[in-house]
N, C-alpha and C. Protein backbone atom coordinates (compact mmCIF):
# COMPACT_ATOMS: atom_id res chain seq x y z
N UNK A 1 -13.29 -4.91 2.94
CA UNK A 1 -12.93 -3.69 3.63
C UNK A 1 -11.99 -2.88 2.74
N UNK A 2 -12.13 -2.09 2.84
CA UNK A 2 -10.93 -0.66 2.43
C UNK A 2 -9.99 0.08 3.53
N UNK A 3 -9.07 0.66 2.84
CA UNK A 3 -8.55 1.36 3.72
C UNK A 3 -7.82 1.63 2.78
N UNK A 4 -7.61 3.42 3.11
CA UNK A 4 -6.50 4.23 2.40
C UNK A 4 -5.48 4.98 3.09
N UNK A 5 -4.05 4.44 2.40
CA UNK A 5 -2.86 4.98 3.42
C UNK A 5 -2.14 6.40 2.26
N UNK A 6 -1.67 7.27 3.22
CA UNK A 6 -1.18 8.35 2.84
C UNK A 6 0.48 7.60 2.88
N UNK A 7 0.87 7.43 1.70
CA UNK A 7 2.18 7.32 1.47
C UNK A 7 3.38 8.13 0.69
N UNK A 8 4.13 8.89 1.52
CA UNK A 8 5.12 9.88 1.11
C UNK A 8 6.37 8.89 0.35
N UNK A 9 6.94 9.83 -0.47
CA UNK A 9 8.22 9.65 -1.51
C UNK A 9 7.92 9.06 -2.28
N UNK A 10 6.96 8.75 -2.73
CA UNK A 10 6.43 8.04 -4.49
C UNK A 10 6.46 8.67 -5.40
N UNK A 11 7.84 8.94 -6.85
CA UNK A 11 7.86 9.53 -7.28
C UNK A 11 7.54 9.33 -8.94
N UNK A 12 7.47 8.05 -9.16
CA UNK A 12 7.42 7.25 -10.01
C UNK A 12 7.15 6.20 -11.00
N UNK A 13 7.16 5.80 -11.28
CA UNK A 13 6.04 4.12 -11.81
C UNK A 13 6.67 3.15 -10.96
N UNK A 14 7.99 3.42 -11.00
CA UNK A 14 8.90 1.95 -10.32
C UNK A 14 8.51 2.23 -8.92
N UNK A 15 8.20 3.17 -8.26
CA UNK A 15 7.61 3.39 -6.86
C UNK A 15 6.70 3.16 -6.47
N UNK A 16 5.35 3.39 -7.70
CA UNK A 16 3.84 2.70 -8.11
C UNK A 16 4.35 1.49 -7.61
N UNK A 17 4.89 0.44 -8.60
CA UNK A 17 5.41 -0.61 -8.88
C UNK A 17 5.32 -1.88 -7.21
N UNK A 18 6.51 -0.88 -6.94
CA UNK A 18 7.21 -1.29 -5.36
C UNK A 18 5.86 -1.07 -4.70
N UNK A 19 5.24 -0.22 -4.18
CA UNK A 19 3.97 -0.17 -3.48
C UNK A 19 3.39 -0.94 -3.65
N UNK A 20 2.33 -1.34 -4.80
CA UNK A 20 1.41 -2.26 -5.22
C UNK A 20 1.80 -3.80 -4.93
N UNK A 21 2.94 -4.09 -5.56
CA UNK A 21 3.75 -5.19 -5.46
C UNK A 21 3.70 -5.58 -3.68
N UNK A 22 4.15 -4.85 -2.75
CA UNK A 22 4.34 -5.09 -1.63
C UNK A 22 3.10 -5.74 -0.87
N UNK A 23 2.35 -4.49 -0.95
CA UNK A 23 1.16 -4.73 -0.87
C UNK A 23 0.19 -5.79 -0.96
N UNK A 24 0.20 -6.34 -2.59
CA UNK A 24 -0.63 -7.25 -3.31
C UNK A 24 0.04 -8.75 -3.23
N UNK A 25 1.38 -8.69 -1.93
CA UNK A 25 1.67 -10.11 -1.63
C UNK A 25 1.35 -10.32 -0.59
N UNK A 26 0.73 -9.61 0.30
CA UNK A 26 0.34 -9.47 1.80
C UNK A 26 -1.16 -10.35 1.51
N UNK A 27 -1.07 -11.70 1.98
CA UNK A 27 -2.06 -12.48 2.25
C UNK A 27 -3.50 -11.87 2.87
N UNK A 28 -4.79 -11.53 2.04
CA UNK A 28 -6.01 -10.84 2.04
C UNK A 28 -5.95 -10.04 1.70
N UNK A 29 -5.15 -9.06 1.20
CA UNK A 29 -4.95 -7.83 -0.17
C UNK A 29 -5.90 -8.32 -1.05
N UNK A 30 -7.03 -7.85 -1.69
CA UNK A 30 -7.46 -8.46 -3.12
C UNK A 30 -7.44 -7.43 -4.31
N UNK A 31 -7.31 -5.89 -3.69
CA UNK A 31 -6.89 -5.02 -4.65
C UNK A 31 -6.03 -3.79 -4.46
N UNK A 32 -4.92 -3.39 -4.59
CA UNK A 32 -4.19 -2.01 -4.81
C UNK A 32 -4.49 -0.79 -5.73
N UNK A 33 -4.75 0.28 -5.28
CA UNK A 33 -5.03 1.12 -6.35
C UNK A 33 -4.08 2.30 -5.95
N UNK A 34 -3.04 2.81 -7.18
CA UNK A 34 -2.18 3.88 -6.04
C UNK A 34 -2.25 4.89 -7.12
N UNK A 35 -2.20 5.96 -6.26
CA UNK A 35 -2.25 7.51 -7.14
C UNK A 35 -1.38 8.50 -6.68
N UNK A 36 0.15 8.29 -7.73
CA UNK A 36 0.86 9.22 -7.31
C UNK A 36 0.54 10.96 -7.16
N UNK A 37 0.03 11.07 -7.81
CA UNK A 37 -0.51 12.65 -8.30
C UNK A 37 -0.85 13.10 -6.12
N UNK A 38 -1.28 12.05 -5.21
CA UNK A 38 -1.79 12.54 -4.02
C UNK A 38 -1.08 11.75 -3.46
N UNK A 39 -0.65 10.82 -3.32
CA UNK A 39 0.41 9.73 -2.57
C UNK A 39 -0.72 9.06 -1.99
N UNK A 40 -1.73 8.92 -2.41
CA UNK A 40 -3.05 7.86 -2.03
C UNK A 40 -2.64 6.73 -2.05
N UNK A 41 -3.18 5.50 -1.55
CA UNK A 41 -3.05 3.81 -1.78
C UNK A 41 -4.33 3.40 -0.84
N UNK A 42 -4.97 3.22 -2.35
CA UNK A 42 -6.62 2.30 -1.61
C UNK A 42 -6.07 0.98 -1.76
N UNK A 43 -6.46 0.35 -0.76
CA UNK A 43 -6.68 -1.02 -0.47
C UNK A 43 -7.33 -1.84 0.17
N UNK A 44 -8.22 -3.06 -0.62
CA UNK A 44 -8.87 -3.27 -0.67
C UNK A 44 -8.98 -5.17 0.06
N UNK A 45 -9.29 -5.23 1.03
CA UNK A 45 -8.30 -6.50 1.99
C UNK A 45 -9.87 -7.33 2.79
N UNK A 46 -9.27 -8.37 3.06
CA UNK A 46 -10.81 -8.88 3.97
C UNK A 46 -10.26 -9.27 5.36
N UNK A 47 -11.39 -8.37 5.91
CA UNK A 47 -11.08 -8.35 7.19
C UNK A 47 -10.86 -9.32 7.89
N UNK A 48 -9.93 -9.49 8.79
CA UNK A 48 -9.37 -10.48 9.86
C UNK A 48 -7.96 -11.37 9.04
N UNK A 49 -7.84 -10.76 8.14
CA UNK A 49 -6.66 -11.73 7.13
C UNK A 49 -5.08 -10.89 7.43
N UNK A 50 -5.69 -9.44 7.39
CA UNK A 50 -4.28 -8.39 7.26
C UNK A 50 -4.49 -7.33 7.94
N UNK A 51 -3.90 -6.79 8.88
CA UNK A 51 -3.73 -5.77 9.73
C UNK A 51 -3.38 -4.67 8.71
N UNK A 52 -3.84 -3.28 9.41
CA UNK A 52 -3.14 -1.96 9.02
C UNK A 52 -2.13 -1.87 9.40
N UNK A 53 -1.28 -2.41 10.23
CA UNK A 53 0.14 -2.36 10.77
C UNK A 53 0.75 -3.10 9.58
N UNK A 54 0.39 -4.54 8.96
CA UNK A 54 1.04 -5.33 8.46
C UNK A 54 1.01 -4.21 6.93
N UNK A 55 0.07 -3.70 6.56
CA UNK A 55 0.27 -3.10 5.31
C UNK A 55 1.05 -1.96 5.39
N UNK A 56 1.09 -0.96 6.65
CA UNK A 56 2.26 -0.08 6.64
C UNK A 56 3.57 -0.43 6.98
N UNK A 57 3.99 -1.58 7.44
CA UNK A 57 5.15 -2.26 7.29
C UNK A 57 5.67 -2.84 6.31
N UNK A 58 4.73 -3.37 5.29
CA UNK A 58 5.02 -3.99 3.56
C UNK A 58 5.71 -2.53 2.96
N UNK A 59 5.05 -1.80 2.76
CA UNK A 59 4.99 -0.30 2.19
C UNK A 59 6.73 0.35 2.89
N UNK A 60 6.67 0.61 4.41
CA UNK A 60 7.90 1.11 4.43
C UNK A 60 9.14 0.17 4.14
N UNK A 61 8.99 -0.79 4.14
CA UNK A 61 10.10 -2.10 3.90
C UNK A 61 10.36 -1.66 2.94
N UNK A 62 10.04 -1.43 1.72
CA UNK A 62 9.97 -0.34 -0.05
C UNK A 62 10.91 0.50 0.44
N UNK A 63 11.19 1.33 1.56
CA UNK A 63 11.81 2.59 1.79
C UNK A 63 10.36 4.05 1.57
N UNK A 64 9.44 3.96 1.56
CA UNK A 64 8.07 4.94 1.89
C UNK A 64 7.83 5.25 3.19
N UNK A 65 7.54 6.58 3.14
CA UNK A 65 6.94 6.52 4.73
C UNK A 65 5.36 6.24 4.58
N UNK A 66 4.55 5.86 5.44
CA UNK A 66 3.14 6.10 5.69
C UNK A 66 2.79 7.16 6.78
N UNK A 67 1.77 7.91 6.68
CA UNK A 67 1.57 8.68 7.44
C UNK A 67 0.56 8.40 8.54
């Protein structure tokens, strides 16, 4: 499955960094792809392992909002 979150205040690599990182420890994550240029974050997870709640809670724990 996929799913792409709109994530505000990423200004940076170390913000890249923190996102991906958060993300890619969340048990069924198998890929992060983030694009500051739009505040995009594809992710790429198998279903029934990780909630969309659990990945916008990894992400704001960083200090990000999700939209």
């Amino acid at each position: 499955m996929e799913k792409t979150l709109n994530v505000q205040g990423m200004t940076c690599g170390h913000c890249e960094s923190a996102v991906k990182g958060a993300l890619g420890e969340l048990d069924g994550v198998t890929d992060v792809q983030v694009s500051l240029d739009s505040g995009k974050v594809d992710v790429t997870y198998e279903e029934g392992k990780v909630t969309e709640s659990q990945m916008k809670d990894a992400v704001e724990e960083q200090g990000y909002d999700v939209e």
